[in-house]
C-alpha atoms as a PDB file:
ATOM      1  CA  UNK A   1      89.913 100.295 188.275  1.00  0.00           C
ATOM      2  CA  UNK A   2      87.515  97.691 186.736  1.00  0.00           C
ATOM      3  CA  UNK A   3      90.354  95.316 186.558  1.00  0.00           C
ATOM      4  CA  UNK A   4      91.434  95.754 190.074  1.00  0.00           C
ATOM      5  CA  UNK A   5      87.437  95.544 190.629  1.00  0.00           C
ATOM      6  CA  UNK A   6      86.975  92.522 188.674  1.00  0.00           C
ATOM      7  CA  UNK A   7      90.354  90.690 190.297  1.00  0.00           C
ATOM      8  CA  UNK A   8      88.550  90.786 193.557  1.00  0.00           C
ATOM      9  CA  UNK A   9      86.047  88.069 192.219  1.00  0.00           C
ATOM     10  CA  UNK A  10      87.557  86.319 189.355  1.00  0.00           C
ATOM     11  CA  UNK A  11      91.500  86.451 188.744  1.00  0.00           C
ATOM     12  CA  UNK A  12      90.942  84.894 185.533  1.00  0.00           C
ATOM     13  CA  UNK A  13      88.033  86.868 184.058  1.00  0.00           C
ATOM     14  CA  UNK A  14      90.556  90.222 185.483  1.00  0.00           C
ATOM     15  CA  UNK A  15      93.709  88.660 183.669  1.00  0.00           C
ATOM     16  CA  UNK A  16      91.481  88.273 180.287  1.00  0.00           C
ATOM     17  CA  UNK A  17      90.723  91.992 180.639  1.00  0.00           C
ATOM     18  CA  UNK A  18      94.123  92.904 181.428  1.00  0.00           C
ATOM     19  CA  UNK A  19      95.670  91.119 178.288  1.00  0.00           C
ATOM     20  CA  UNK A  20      92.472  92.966 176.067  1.00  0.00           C
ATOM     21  CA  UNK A  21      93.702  96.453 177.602  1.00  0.00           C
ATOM     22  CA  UNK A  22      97.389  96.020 176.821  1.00  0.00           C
ATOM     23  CA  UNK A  23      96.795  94.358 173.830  1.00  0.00           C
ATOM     24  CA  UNK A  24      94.413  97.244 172.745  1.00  0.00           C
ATOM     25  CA  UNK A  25      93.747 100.079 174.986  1.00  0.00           C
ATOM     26  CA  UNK A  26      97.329 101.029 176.783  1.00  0.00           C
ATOM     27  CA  UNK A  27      99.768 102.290 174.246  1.00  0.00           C
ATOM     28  CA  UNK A  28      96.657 104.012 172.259  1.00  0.00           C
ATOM     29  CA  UNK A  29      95.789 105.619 175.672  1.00  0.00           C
ATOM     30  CA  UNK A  30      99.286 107.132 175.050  1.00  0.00           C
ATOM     31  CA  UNK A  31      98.956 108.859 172.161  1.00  0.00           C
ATOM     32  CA  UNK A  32      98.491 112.399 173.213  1.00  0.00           C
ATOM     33  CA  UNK A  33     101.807 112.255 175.328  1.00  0.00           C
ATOM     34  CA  UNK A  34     105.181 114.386 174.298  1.00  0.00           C
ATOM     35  CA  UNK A  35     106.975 111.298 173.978  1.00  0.00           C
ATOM     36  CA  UNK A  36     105.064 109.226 171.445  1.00  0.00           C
ATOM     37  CA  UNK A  37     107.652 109.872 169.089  1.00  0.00           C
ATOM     38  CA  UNK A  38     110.648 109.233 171.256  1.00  0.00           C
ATOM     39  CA  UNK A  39     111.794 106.150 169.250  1.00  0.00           C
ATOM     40  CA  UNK A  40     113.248 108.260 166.902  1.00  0.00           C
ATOM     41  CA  UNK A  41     115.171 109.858 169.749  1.00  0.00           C
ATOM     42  CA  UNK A  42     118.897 108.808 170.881  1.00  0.00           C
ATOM     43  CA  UNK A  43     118.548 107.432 173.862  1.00  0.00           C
ATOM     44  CA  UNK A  44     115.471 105.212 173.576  1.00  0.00           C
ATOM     45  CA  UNK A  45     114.640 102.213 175.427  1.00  0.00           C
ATOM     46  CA  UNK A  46     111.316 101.510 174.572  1.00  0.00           C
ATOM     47  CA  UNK A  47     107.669 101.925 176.346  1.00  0.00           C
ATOM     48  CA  UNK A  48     106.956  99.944 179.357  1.00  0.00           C
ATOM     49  CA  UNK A  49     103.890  99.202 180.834  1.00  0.00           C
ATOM     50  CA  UNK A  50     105.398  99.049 184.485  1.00  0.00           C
ATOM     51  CA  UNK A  51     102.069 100.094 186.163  1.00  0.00           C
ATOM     52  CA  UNK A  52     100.350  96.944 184.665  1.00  0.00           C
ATOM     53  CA  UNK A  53     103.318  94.916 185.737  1.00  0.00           C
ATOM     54  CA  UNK A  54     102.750  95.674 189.379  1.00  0.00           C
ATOM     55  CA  UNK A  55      98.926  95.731 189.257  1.00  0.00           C
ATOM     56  CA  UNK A  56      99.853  91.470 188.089  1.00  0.00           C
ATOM     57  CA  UNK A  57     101.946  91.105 190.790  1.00  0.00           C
ATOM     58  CA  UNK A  58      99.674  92.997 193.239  1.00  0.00           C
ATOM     59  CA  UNK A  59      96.737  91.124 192.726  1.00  0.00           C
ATOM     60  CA  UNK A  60      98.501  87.742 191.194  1.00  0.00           C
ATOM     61  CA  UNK A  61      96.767  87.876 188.089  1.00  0.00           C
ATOM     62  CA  UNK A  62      98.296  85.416 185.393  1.00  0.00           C
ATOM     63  CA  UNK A  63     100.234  87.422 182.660  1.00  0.00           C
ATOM     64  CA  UNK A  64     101.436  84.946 180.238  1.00  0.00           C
ATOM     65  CA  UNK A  65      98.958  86.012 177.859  1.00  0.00           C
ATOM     66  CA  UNK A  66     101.401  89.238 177.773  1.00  0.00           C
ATOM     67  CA  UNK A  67     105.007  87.626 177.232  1.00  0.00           C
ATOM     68  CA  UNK A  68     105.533  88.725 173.703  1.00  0.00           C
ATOM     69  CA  UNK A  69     104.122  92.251 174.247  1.00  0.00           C
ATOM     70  CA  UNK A  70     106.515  94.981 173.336  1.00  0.00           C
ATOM     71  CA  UNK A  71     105.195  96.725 175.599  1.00  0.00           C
ATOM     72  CA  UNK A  72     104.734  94.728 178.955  1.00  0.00           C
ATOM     73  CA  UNK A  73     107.631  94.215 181.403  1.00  0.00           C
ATOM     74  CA  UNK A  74     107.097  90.457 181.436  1.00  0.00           C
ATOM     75  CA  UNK A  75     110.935  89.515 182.543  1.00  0.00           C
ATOM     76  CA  UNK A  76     110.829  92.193 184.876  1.00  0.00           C
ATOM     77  CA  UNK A  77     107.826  91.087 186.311  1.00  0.00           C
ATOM     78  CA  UNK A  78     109.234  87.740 187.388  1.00  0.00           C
ATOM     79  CA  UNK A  79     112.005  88.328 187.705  1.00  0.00           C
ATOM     80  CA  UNK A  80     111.917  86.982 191.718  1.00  0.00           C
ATOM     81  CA  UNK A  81     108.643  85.383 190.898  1.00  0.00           C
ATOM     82  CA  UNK A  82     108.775  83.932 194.820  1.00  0.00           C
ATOM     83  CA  UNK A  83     108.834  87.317 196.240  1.00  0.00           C
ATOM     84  CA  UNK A  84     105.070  88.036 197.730  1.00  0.00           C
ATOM     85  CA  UNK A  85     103.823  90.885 199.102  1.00  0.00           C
ATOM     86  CA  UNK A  86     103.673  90.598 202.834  1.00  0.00           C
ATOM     87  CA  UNK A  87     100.898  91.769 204.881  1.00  0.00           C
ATOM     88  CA  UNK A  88     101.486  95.148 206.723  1.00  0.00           C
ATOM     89  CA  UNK A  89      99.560  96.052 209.909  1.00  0.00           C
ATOM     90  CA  UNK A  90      98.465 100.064 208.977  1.00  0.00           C
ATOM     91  CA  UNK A  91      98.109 100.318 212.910  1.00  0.00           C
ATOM     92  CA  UNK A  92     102.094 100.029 213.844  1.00  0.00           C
ATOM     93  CA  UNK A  93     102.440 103.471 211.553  1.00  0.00           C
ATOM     94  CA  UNK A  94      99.568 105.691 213.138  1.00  0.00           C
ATOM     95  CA  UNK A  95     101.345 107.606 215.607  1.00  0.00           C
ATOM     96  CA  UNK A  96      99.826 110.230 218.375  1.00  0.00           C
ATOM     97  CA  UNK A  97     101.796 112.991 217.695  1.00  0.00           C
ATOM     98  CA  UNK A  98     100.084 113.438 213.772  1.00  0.00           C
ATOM     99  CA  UNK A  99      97.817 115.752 215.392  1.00  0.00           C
ATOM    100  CA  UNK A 100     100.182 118.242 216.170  1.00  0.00           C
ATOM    101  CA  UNK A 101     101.221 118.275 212.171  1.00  0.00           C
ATOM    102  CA  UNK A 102      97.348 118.721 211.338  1.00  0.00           C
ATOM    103  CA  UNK A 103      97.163 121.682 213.222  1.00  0.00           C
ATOM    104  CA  UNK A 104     100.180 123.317 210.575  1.00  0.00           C
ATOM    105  CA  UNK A 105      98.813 122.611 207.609  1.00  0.00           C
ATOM    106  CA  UNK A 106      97.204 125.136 205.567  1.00  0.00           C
ATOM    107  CA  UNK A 107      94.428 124.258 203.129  1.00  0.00           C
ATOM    108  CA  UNK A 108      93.241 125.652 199.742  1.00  0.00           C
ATOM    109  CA  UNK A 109      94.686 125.705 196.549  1.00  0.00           C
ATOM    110  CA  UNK A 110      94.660 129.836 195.672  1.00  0.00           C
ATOM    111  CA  UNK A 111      96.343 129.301 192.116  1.00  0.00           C
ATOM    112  CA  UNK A 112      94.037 126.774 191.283  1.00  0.00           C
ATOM    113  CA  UNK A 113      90.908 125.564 192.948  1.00  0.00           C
ATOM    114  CA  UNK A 114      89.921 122.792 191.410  1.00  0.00           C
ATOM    115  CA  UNK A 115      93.444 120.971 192.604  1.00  0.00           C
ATOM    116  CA  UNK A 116      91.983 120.915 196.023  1.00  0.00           C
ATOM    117  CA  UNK A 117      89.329 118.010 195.433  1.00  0.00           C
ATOM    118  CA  UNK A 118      92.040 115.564 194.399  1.00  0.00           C
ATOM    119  CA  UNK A 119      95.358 116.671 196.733  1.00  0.00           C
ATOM    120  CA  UNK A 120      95.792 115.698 199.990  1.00  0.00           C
ATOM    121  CA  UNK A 121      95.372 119.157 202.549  1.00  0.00           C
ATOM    122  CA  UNK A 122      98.517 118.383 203.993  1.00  0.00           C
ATOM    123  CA  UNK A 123     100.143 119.061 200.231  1.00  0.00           C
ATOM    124  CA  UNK A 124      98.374 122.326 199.364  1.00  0.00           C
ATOM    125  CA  UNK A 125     101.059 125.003 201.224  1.00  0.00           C
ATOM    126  CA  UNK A 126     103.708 123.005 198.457  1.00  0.00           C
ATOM    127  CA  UNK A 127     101.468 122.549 195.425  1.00  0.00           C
ATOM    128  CA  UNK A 128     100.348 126.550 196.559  1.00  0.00           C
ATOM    129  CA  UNK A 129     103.426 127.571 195.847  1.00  0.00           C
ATOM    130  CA  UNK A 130     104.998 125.592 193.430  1.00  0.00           C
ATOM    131  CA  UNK A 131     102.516 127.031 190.922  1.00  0.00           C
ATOM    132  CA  UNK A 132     103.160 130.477 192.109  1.00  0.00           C
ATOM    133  CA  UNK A 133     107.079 129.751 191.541  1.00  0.00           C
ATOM    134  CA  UNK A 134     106.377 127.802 188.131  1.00  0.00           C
ATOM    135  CA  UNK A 135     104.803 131.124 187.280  1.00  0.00           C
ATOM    136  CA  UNK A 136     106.936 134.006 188.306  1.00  0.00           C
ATOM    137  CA  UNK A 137     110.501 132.026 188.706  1.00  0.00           C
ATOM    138  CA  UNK A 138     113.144 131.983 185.640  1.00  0.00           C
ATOM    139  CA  UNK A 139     113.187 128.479 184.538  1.00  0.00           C
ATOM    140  CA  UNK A 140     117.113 128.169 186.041  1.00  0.00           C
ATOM    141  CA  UNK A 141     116.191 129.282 189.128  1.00  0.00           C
ATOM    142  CA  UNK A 142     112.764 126.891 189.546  1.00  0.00           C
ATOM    143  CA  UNK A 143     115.279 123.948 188.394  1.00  0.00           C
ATOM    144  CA  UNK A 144     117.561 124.329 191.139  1.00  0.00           C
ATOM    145  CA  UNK A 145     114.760 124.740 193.785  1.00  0.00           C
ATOM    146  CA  UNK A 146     113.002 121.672 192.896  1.00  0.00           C
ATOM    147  CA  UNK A 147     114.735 119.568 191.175  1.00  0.00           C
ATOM    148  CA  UNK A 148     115.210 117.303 194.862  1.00  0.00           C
ATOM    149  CA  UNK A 149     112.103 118.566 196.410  1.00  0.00           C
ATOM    150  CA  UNK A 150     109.863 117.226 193.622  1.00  0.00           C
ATOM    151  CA  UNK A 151     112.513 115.256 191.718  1.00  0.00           C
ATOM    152  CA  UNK A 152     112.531 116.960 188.650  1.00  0.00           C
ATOM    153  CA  UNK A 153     116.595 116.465 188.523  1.00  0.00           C
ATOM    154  CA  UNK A 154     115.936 112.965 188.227  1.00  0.00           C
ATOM    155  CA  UNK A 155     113.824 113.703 184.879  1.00  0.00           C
ATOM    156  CA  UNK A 156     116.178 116.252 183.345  1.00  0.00           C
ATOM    157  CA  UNK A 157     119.325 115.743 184.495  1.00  0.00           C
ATOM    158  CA  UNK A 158     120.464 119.199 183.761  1.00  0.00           C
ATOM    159  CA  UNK A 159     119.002 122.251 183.867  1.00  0.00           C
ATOM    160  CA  UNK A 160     119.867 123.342 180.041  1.00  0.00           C
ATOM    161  CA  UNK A 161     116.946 119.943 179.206  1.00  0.00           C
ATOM    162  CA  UNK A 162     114.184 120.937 181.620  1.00  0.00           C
ATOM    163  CA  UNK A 163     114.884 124.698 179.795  1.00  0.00           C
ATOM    164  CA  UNK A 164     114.171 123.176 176.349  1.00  0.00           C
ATOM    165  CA  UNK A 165     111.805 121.423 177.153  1.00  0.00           C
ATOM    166  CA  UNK A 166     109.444 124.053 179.128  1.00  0.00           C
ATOM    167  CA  UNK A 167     109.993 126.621 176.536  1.00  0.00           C
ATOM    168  CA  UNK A 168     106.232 126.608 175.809  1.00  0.00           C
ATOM    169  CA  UNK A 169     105.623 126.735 179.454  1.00  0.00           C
ATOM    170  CA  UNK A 170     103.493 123.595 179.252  1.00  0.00           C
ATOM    171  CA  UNK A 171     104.982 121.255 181.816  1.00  0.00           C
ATOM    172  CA  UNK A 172     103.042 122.437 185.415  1.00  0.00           C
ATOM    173  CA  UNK A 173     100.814 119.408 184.719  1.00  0.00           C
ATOM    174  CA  UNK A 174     103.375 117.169 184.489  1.00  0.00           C
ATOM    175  CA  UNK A 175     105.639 118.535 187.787  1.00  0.00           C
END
């Protein structure tokens, strides 16, 4: 936030600020995550700051203070270093009939209160139950029901790796 802050009044004072948090706040920010060890793992690619790549590109802050950072997407982030955002008018998007979805959506947040302050109403019905089937379902049979509703196929591509890896039951957070 304070660099997207900061970028709105001096680009250059926001890309210093930038290259001090990658440099020494972003992977250390990391360090209570599952995967901090993963580059011991088959499979690894490497951490990627892809957030901070598109908050550059966003706001057109200069990142070549970041080129050599393991950690910063700098190719990826020009790689079509012509392409600019283009302005989008909110208005063509509103449309009259939104009302009628209002009036279906059922607020609160019975497994857990506190959720409702930071999800949109419209979400609670979902989030509502998707705790109550994180809670009661097998972990086969919550797989196969969400893993295209909220994705989690695309994270563990089979069933047998979300099952591993929830065997502490410690993953609601992270769904």
């Amino acid at each position: 936030r304070e660099i997207i802050e900061l970028a709105q009044t001096d680009k250059k004072e926001a890309s210093k600020r930038l290259q001090t948090y990658m440099e020494k706040e972003w992977f250390k920010g990391h360090y209570d995550y599952e995967w901090k060890n993963a580059h011991k793992e088959p499979g690894y690619v490497g951490y990627w700051s892809f957030e901070t790549a598109a908050i550059v590109k966003i706001l057109e802050l200069d990142d070549t203070s970041l080129k050599d950072n393991n950690h910063y997407p700098y190719d990826l982030a020009h790689y079509k270093n012509e392409m600019k955002f283009k302005h989008i008018d909110l208005s063509e998007y509103h449309y009259e009939d939104e009302t009628e979805e209002i009036e279906d959506i059922v607020e609160g947040i019975e497994h857990n209160p506190a959720l409702e302050n930071i999800i949109p109403p419209k979400w609670h019905s979902l989030v509502n139950e998707l705790i109550h089937d994180y809670e009661n379902m097998d972990d086969s049979s919550f797989y196969e029901k969400y893993k295209k509703t909220i994705g989690i196929g695309q994270v563990w591509f089979l069933p047998q790796e979300y099952e591993e890896e929830n065997e502490q039951k410690n993953l609601l957070g992270s769904l």
